[in-house]
N, C-alpha and C. Protein backbone atom coordinates (compact mmCIF):
# COMPACT_ATOMS: atom_id res chain seq x y z
N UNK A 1 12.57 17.57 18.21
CA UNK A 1 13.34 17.25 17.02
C UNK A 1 12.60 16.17 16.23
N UNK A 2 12.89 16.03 14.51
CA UNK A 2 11.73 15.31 14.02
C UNK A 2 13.01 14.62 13.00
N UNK A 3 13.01 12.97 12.84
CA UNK A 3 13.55 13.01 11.64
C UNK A 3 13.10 12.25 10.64
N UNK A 4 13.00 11.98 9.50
CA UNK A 4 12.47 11.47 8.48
C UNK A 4 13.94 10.31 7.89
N UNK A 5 12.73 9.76 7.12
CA UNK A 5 13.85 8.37 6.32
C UNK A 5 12.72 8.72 5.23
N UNK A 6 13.46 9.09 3.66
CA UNK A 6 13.20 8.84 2.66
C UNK A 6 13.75 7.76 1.66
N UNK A 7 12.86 7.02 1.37
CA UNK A 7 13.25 5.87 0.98
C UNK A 7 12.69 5.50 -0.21
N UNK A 8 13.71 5.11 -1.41
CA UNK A 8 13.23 4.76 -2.55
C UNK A 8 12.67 3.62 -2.73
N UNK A 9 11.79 3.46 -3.52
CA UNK A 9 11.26 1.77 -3.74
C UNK A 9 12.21 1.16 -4.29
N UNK A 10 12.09 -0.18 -4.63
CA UNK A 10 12.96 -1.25 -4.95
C UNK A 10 13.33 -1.27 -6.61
N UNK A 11 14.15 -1.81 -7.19
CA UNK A 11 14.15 -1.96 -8.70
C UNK A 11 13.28 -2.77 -9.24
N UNK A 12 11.98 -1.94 -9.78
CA UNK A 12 10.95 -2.50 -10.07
C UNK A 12 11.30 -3.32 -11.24
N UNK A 13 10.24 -4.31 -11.82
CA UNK A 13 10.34 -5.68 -12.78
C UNK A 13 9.41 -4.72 -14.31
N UNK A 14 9.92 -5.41 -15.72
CA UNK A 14 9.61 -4.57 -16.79
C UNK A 14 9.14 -5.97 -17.38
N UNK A 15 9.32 -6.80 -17.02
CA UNK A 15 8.86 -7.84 -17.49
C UNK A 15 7.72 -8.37 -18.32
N UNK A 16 6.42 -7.52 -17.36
CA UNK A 16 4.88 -7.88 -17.92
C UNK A 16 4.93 -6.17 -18.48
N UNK A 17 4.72 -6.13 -20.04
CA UNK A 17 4.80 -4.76 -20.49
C UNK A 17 3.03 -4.60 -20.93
N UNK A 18 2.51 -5.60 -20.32
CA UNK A 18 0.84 -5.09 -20.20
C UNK A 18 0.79 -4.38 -18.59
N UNK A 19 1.73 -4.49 -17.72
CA UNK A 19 0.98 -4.07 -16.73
C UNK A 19 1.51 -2.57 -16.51
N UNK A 20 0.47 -2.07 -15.74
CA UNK A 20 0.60 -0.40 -15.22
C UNK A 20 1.58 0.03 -14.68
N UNK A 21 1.98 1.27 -14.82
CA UNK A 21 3.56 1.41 -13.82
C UNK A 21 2.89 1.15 -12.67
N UNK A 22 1.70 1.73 -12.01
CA UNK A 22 1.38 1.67 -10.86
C UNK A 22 1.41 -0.24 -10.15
N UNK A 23 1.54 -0.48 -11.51
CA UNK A 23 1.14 -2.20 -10.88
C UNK A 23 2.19 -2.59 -10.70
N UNK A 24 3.57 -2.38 -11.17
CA UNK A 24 4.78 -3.26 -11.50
C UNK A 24 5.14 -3.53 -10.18
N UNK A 25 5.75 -4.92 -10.45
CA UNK A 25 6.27 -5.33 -8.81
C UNK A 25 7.66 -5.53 -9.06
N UNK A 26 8.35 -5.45 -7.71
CA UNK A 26 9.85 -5.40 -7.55
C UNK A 26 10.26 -6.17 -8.53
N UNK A 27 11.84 -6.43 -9.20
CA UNK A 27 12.63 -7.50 -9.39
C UNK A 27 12.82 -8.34 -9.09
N UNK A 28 14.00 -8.98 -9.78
CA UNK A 28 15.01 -9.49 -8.63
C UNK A 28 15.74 -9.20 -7.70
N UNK A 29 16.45 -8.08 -8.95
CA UNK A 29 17.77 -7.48 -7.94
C UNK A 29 16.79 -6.55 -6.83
N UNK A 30 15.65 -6.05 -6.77
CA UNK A 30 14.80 -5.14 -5.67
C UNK A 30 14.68 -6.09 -5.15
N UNK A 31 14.54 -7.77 -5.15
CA UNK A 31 13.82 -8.51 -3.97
C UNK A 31 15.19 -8.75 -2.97
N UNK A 32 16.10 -8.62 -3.65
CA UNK A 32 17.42 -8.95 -2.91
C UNK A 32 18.07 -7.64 -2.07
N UNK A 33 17.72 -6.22 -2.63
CA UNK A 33 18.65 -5.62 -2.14
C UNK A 33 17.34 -4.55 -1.35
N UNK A 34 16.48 -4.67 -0.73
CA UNK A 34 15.06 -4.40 -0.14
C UNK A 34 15.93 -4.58 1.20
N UNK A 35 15.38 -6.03 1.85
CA UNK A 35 15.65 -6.62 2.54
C UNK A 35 17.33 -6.64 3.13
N UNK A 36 18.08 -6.09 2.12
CA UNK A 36 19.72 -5.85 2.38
C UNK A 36 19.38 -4.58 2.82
N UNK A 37 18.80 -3.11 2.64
CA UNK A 37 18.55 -2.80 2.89
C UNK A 37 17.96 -2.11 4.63
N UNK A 38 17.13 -2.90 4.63
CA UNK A 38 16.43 -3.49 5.94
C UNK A 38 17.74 -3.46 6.98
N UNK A 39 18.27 -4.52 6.76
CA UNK A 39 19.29 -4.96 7.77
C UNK A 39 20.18 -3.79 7.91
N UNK A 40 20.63 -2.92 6.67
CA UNK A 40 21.48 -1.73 7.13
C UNK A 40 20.74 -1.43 8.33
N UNK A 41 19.60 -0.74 8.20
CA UNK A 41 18.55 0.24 8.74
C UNK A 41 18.72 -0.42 10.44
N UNK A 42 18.73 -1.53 10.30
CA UNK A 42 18.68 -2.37 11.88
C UNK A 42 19.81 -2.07 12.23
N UNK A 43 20.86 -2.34 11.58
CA UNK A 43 22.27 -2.06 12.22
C UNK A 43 22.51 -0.83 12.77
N UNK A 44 21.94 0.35 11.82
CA UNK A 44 22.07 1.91 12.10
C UNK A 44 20.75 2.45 13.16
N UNK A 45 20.16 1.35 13.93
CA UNK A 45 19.19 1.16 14.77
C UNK A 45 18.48 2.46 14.19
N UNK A 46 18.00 2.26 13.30
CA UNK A 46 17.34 3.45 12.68
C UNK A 46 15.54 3.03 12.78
N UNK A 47 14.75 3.49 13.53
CA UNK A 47 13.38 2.76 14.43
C UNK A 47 12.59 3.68 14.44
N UNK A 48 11.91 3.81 13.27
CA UNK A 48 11.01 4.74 12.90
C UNK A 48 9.75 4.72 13.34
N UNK A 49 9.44 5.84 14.10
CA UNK A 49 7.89 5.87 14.91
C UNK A 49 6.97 5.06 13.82
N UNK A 50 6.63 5.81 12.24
CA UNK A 50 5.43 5.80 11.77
C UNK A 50 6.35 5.83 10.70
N UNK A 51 5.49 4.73 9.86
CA UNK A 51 5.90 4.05 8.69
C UNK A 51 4.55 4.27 7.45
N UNK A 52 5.18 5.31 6.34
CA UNK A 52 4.04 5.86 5.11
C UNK A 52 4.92 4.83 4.00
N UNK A 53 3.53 5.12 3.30
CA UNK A 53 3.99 4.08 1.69
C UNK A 53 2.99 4.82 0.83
N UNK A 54 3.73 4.81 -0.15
CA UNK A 54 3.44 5.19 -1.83
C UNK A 54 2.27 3.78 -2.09
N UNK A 55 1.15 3.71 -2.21
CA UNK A 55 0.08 2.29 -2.29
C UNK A 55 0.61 1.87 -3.76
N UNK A 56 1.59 2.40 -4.63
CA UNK A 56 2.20 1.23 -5.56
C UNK A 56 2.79 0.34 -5.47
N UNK A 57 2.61 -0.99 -6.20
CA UNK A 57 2.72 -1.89 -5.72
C UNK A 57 4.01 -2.30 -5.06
N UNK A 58 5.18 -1.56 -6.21
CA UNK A 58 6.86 -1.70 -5.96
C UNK A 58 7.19 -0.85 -4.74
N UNK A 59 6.25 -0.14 -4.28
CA UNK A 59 6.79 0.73 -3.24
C UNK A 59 6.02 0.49 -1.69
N UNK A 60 4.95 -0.61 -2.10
CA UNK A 60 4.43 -1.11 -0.84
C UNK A 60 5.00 -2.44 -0.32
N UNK A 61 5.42 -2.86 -1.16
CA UNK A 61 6.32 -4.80 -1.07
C UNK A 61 7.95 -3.97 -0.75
N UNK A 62 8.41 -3.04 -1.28
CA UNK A 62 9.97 -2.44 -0.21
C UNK A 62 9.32 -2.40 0.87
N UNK A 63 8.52 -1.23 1.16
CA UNK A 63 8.06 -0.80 3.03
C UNK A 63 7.62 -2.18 3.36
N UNK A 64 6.42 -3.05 2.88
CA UNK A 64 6.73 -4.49 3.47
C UNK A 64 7.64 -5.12 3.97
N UNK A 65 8.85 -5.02 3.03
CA UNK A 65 10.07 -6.11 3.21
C UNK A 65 10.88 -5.36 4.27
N UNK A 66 11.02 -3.92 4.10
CA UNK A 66 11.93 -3.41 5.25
C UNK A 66 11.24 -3.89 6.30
N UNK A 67 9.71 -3.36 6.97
CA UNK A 67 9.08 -3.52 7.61
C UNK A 67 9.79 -5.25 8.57
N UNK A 68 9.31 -6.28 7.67
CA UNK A 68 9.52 -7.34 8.18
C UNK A 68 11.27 -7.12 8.86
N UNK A 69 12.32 -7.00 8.16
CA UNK A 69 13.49 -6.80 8.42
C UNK A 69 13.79 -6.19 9.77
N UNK A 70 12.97 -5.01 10.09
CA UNK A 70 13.43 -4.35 11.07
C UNK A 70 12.21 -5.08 12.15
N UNK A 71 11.21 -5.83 11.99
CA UNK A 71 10.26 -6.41 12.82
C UNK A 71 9.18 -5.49 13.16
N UNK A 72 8.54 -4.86 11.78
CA UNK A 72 7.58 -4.09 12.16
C UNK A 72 6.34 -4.75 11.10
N UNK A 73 5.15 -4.96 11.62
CA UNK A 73 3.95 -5.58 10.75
C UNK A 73 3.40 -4.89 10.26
N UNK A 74 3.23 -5.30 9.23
CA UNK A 74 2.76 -4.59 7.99
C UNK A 74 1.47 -3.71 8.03
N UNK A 75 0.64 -4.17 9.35
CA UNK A 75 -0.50 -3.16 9.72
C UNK A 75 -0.01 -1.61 10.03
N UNK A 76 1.27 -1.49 10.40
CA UNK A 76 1.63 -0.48 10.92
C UNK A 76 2.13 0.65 10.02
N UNK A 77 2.21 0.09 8.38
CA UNK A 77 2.19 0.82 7.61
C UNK A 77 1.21 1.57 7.02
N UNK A 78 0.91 2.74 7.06
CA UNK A 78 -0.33 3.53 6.21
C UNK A 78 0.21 3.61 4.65
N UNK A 79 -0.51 3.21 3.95
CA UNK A 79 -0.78 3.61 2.42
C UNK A 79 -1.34 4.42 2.17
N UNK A 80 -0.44 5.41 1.36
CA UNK A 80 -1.23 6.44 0.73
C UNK A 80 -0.82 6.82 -0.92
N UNK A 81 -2.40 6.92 -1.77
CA UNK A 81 -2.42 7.30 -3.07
C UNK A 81 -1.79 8.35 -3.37
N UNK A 82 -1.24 9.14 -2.80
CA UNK A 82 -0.80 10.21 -3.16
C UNK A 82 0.37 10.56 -3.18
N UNK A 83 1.11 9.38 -2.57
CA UNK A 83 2.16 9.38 -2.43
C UNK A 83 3.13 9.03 -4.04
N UNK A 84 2.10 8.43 -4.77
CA UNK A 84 2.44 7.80 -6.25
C UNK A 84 3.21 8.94 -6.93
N UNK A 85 4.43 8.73 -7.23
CA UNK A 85 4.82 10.00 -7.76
C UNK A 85 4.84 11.71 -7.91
N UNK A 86 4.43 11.98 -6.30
CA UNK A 86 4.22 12.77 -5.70
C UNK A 86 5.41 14.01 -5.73
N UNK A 87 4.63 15.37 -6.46
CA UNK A 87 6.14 16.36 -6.10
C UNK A 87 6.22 16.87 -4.83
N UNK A 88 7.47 17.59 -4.85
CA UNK A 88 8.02 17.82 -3.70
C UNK A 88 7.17 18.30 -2.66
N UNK A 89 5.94 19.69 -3.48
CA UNK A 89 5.17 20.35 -2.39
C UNK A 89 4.15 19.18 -1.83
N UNK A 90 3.80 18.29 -2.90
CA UNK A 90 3.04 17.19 -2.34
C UNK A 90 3.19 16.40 -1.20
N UNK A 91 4.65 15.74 -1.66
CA UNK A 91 5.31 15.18 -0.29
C UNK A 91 5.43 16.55 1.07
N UNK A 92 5.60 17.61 0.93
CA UNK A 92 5.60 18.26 2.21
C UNK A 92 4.81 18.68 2.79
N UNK A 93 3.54 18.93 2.51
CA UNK A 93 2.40 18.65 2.93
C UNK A 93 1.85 17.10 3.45
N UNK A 94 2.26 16.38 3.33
CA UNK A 94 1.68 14.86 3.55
C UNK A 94 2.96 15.24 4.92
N UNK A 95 3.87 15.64 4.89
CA UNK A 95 4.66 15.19 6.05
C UNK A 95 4.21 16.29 7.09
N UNK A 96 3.59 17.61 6.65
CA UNK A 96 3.07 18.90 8.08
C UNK A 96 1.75 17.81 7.96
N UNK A 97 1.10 16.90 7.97
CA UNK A 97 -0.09 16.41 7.99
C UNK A 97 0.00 15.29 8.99
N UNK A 98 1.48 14.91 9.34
CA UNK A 98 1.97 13.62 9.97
C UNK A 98 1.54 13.86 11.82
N UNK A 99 0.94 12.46 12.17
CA UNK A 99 1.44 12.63 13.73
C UNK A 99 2.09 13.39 14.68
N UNK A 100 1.47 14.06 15.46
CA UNK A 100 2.53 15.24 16.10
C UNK A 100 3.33 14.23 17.01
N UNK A 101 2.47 13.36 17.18
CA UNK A 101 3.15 11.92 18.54
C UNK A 101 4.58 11.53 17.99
N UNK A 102 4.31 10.84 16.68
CA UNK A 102 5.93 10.39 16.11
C UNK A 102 6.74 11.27 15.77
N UNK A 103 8.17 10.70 16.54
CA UNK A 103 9.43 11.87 16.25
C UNK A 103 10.15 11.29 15.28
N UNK A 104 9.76 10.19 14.48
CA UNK A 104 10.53 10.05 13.16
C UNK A 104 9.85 9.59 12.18
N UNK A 105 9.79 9.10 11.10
CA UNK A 105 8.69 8.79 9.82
C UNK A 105 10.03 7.94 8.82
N UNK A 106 9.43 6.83 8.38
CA UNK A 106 10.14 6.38 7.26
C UNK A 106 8.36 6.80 6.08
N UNK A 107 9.48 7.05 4.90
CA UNK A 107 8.51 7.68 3.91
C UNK A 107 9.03 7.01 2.33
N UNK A 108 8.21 6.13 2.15
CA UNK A 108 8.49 5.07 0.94
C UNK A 108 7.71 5.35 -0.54
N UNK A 109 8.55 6.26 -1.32
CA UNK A 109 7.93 6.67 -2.47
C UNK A 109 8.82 6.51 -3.66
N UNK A 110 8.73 7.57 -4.37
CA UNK A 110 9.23 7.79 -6.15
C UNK A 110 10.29 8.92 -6.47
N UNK A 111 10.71 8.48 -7.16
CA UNK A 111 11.58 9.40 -8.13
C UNK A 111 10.92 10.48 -9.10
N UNK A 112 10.65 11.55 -9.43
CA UNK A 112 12.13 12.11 -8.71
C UNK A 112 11.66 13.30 -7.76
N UNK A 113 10.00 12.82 -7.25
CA UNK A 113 10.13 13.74 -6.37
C UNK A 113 10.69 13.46 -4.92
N UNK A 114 11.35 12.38 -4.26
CA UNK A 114 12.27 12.28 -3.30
C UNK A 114 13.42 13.05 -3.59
N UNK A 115 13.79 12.39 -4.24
CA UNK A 115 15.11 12.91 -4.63
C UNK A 115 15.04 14.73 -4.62
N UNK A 116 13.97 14.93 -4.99
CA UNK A 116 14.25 16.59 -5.13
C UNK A 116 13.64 17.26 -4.13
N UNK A 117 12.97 16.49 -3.43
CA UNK A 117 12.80 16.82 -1.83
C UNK A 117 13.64 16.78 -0.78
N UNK A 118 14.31 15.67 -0.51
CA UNK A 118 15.49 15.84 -0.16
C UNK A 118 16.75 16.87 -0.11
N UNK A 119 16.69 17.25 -1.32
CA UNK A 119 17.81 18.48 -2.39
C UNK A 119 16.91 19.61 -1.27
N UNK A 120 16.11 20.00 -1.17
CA UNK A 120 15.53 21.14 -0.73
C UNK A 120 15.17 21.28 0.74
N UNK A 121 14.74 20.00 1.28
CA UNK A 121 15.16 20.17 2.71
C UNK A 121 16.19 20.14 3.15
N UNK A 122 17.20 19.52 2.61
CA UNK A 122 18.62 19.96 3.69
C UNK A 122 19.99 20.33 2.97
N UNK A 123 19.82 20.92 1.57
CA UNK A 123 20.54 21.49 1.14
C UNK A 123 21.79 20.83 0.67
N UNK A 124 21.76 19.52 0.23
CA UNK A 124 22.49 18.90 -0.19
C UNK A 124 22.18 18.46 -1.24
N UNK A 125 23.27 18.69 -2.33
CA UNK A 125 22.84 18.50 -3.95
C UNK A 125 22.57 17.05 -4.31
N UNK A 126 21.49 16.36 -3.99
CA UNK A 126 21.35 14.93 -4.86
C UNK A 126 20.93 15.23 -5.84
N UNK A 127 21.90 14.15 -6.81
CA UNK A 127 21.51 14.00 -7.94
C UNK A 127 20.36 13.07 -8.68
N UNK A 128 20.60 12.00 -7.40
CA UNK A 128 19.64 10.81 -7.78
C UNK A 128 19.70 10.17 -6.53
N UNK A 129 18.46 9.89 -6.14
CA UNK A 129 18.33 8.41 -4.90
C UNK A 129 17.98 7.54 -5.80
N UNK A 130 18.83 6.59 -5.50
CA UNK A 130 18.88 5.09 -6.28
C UNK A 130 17.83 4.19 -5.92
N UNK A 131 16.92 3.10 -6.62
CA UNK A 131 16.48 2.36 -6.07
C UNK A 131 17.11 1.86 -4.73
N UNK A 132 15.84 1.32 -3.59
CA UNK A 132 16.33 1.18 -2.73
C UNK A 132 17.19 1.88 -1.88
N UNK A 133 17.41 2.79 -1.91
CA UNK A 133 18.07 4.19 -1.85
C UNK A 133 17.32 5.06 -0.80
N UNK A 134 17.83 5.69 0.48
CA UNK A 134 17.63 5.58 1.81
C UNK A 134 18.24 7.22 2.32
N UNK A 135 17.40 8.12 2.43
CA UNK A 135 18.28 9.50 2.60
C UNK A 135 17.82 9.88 4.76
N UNK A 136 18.66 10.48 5.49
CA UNK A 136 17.94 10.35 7.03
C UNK A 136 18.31 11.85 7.35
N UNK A 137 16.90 12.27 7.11
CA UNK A 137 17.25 13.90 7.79
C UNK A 137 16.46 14.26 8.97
N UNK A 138 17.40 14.65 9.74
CA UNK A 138 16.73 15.82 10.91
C UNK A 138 16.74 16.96 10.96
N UNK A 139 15.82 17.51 11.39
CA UNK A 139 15.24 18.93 11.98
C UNK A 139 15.32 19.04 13.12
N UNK A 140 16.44 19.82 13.85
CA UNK A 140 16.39 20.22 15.33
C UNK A 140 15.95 21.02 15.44
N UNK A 141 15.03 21.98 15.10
CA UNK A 141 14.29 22.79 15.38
C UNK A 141 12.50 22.62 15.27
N UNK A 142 12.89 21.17 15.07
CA UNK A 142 11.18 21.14 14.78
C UNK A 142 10.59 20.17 15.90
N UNK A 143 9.49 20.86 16.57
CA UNK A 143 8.76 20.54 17.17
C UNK A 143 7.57 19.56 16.81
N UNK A 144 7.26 20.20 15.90
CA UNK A 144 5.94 19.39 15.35
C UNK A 144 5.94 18.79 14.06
N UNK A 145 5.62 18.28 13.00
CA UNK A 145 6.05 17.94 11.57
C UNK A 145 5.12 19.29 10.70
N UNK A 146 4.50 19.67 11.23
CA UNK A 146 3.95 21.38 10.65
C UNK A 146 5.58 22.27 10.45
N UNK A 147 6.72 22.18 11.24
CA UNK A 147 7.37 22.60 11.58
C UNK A 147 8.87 22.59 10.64
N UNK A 148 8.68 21.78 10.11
CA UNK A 148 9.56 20.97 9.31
C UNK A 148 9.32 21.68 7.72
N UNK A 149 10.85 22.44 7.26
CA UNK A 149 10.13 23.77 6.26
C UNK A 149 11.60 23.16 5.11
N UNK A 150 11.76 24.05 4.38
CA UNK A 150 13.08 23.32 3.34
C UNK A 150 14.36 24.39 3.93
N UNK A 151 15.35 23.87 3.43
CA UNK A 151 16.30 24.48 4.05
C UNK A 151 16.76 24.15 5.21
N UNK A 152 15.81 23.75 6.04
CA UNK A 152 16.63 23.25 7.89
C UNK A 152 16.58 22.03 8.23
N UNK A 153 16.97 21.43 7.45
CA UNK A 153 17.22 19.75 7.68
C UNK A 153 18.79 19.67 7.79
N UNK A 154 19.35 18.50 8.24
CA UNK A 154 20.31 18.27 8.35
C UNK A 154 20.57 16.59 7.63
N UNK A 155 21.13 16.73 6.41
CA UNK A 155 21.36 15.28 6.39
C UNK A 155 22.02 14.36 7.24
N UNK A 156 21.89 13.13 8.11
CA UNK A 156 22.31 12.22 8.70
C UNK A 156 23.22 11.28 8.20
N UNK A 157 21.99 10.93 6.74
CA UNK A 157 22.99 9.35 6.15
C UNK A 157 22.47 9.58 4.99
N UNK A 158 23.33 9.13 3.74
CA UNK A 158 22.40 8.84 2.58
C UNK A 158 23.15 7.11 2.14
N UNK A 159 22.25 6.10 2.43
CA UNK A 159 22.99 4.89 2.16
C UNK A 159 22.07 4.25 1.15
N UNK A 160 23.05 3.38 -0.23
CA UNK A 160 22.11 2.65 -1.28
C UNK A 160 23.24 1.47 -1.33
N UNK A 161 22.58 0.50 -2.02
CA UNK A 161 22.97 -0.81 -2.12
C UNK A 161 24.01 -0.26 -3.03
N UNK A 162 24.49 0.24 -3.43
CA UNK A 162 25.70 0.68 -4.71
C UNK A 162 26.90 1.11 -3.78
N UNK A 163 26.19 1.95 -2.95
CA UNK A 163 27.26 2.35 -1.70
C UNK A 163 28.25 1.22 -0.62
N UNK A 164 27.11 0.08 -0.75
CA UNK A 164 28.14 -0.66 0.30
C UNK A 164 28.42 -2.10 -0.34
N UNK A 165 29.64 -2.48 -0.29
CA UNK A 165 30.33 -3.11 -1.06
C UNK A 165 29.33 -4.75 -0.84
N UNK A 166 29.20 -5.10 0.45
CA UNK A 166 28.75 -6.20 0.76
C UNK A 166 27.08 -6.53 0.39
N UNK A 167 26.55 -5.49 -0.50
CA UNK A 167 25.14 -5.31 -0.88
C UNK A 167 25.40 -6.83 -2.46
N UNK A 168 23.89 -7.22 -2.36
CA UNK A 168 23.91 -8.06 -3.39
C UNK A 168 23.88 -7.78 -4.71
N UNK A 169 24.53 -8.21 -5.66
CA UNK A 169 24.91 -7.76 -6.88
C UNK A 169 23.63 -8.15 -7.52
């Protein structure tokens, strides 16, 4: 069985309108609700073999900050370019490409191809993953992450800082 954590980056900052989307770094409200975040993920002992990141900047400082939260070092995250706004077939290929060793993956990218990856592996209509925004699907039928196809996922959880009351405003 294999399960994945798709996870949105943080509410990136618009602040410096010279810099690149690829450059923009979190907020505020992303530096606060990252790390709120995090702590769900600990509570829902949610302990992801192998930890991927989108190498933008807003989406490598979330997997950072969760990272630290749940007590995982930041070496243990792989960055990948391709992950930058990546569509759906993109992202599913990067995941049949994953470790046959790890039986779960947190996967830290973009809108809106999460979001519409999600929609297609397990058949549940999202409309939007929210910043910071956290979807947990399994595949009981999958052996390997080659294995892992659209349609046979099972959603677990879909939790965002909007969802739980005690998240920082």
């Amino acid at each position: 069985m294999k399960t994945i954590y798709l996870f949105r980056h943080g509410k990136s900052s618009w602040k410096d309108a010279q810099l690149s989307d690829f450059d923009r770094p979190l907020s505020k409200r992303g530096k606060q609700d990252v790390p709120f975040m995090g702590q769900l993920l600990l509570y829902m002992n949610v302990k992801p073999d192998l930890w991927v990141s989108s190498s933008a900047k807003r989406a490598w400082s979330t997997a950072k900050r969760v990272a630290a939260e749940l007590k995982v070092g930041k070496e243990n995250i792989i960055k990948m370019d391709r992950l930058y706004h990546a569509e759906p077939e993109t992202l599913l290929q990067v995941i049949h490409g994953l470790s046959v060793t790890a039986s779960s993956v947190i996967l830290f990218g973009h809108n809106p191809g999460l979001t519409e990856l999600a929609t297609l592996l397990c058949d549940y209509e999202f409309t939007d993953i929210p910043t910071s925004g956290v979807v947990g699907i399994q595949f009981s039928k999958a052996a390997n992450w080659a294995d892992v196809n659209l349609h046979q996922g099972k959603m677990i959880f879909f939790e965002s800082p909007k969802n739980n009351s005690s998240a920082p405003e």
